[in-house]
Structures are given as structure tokens and as C-alpha cells.
C-alpha atoms as a PDB file:
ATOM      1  CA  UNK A   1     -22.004-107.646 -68.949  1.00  0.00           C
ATOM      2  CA  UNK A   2     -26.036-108.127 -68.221  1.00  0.00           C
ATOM      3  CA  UNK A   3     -26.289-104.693 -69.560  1.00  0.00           C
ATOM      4  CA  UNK A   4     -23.976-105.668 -72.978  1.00  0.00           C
ATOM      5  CA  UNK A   5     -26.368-108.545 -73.569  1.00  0.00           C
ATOM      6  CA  UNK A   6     -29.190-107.137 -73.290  1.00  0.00           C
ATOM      7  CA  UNK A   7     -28.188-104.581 -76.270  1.00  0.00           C
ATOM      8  CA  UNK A   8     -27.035-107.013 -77.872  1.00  0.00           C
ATOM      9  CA  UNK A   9     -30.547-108.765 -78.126  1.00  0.00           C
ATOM     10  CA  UNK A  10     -32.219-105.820 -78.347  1.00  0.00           C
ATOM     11  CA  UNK A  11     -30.226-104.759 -81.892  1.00  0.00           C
ATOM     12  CA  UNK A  12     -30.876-107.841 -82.799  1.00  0.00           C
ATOM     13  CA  UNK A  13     -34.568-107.457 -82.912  1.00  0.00           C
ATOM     14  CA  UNK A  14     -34.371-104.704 -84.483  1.00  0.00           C
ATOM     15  CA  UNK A  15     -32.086-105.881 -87.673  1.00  0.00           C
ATOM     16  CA  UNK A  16     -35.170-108.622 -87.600  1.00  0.00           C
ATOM     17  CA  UNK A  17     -37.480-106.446 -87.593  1.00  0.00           C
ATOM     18  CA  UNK A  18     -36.132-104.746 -90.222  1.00  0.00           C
ATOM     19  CA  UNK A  19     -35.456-107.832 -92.563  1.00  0.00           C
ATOM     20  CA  UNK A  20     -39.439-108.627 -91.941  1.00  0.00           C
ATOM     21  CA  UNK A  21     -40.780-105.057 -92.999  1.00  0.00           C
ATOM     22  CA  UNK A  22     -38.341-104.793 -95.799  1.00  0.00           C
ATOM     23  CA  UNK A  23     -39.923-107.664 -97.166  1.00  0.00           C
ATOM     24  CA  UNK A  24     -37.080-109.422 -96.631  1.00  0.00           C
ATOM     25  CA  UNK A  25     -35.396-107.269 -99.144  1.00  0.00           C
ATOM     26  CA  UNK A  26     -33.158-105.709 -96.858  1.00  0.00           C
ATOM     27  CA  UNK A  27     -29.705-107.155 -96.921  1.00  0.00           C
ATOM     28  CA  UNK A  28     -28.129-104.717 -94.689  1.00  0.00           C
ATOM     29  CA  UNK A  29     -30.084-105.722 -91.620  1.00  0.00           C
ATOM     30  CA  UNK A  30     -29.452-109.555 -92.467  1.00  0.00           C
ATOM     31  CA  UNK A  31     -25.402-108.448 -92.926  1.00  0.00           C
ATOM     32  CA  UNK A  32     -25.438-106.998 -89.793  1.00  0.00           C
ATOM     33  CA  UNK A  33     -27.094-109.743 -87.798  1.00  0.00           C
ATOM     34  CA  UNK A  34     -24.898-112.511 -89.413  1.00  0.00           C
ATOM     35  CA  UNK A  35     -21.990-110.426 -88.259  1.00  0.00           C
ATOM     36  CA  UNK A  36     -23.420-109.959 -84.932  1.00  0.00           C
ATOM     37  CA  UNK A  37     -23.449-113.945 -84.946  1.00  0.00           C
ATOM     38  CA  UNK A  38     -20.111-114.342 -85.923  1.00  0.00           C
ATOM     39  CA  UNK A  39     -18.795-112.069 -83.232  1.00  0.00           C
ATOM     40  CA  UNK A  40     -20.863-114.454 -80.590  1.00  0.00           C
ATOM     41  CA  UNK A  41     -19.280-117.532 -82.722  1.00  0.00           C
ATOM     42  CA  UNK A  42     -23.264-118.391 -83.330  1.00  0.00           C
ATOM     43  CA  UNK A  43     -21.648-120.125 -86.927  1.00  0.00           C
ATOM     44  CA  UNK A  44     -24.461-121.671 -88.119  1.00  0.00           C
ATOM     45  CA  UNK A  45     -26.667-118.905 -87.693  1.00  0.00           C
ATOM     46  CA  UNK A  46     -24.184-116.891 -89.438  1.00  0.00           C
ATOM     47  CA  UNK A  47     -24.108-118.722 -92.206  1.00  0.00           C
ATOM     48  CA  UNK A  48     -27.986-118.727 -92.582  1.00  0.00           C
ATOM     49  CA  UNK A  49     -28.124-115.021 -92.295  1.00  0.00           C
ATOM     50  CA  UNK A  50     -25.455-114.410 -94.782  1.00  0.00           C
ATOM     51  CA  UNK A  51     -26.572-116.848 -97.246  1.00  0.00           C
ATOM     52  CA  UNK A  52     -30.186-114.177 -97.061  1.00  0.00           C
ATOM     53  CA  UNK A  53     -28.292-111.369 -97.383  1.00  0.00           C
ATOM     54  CA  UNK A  54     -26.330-112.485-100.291  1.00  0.00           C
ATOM     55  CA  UNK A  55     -29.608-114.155-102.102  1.00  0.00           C
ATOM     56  CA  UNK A  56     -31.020-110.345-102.186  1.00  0.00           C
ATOM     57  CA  UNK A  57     -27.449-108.563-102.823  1.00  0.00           C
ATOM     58  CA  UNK A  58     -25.031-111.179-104.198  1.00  0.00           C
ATOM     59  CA  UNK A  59     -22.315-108.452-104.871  1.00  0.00           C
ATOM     60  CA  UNK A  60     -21.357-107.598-101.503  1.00  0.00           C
ATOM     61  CA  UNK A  61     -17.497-108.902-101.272  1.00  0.00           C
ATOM     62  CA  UNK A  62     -17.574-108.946 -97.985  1.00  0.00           C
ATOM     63  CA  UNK A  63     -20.171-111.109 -97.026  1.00  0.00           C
ATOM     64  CA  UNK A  64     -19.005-113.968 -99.311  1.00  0.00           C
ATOM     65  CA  UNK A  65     -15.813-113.602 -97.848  1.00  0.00           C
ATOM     66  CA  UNK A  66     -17.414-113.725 -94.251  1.00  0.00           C
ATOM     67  CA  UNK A  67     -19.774-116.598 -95.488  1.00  0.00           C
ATOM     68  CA  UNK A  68     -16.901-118.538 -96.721  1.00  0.00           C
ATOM     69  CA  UNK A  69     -15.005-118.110 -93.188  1.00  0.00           C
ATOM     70  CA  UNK A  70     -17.887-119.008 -91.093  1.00  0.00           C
ATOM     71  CA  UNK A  71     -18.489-122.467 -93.652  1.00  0.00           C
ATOM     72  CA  UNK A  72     -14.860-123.008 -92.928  1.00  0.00           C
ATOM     73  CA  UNK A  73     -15.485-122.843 -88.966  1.00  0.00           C
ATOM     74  CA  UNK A  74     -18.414-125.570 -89.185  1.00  0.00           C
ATOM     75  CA  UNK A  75     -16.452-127.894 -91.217  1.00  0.00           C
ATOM     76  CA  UNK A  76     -18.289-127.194 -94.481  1.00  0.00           C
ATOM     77  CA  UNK A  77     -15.407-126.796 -96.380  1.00  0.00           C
ATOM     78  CA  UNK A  78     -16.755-128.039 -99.750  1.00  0.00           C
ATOM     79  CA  UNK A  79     -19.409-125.691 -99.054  1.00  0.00           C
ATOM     80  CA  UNK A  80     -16.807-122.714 -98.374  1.00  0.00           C
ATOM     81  CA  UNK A  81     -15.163-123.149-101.819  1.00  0.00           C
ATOM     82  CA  UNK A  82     -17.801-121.162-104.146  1.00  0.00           C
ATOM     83  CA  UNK A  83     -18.059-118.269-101.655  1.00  0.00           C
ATOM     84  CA  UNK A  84     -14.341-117.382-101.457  1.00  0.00           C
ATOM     85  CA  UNK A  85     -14.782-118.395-105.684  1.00  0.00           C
ATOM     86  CA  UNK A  86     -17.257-115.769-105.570  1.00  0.00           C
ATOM     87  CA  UNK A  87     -15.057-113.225-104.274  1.00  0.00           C
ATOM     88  CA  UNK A  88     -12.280-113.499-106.001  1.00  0.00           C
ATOM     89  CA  UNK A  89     -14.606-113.235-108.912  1.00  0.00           C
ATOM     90  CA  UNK A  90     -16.082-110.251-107.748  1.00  0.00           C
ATOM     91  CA  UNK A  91     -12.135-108.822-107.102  1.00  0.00           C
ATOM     92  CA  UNK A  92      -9.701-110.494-108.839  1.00  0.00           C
ATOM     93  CA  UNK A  93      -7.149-108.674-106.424  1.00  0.00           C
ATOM     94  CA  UNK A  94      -8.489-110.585-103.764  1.00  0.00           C
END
């Protein structure tokens, strides 16, 4: 488990190290660390990362959909509203 942490963090540092020499432009690496929160049910973390992500690529489906789950979890429900909004916008199948 020591072992599974420990890769954990280290992927971590390297999806922020990524964001930083992107220029912060990167919205893969900020995806992938907000999910990486979600998965350790670090919620409001989550949020913050996916709200980065989506400022730099506000099409990704996915990530509003995430975004609004994760509001959901902390409560933010009013909050959580325009991101699931945003992807049935995106696909109106949704």
C-alpha cells in the first residue's frame, strides 16, 4: 500500500509539473490530477483542478460532468447546476 502511495504522489508531481511548464495551458495534466483527487475523495481539490482544466478547454464533456458530481459531493449544489447545464449543452443526448 506504502508502495501505491508513493506512485500515487509521485504522478501527481508530475501532472503539476506539467500544468506549471505548460504555462498552465495544459488541461490534460489538470484533468488527470482532478481525477486522481476524486478517486482519493480529495472533493474540493477536485473541484479546483477541474474548474483549471475547464477555464483552458471548456469543451471537454467529461470534466463538466465530473465537476458537476464532485460540486454535488461538497454540498454545492447550486454550484453543480451550470456544469451538468454545460454538458447537456455540449451533448444534447446527455
Amino acid at each position: 500500500l506504502g508502495e501505491l502511495c508513493s506512485d500515487a504522489a509521485e504522478a501527481d508531481a508530475l501532472y503539476e509539473r506539467a500544468w506549471v511548464l505548460s504555462g498552465r495551458r495544459y488541461a490534460r495534466a489538470r484533468r488527470l490530477q482532478a481525477q486522481a483527487c476524486m478517486r482519493r475523495r480529495d472533493l474540493e481539490r477536485a473541484c479546483t483542478l477541474f474548474e483549471e482544466a475547464l477555464a483552458v478547454n471548456a469543451l471537454s464533456t467529461s470534466s463538466w460532468f465530473s465537476l458537476g458530481c464532485a460540486l454535488m459531493q461538497t454540498g454545492r449544489l447550486a454550484d453543480a447546476l451550470p456544469a451538468f447545464t454545460r454538458v447537456v449543452q455540449l451533448e444534447p443526448e446527455s
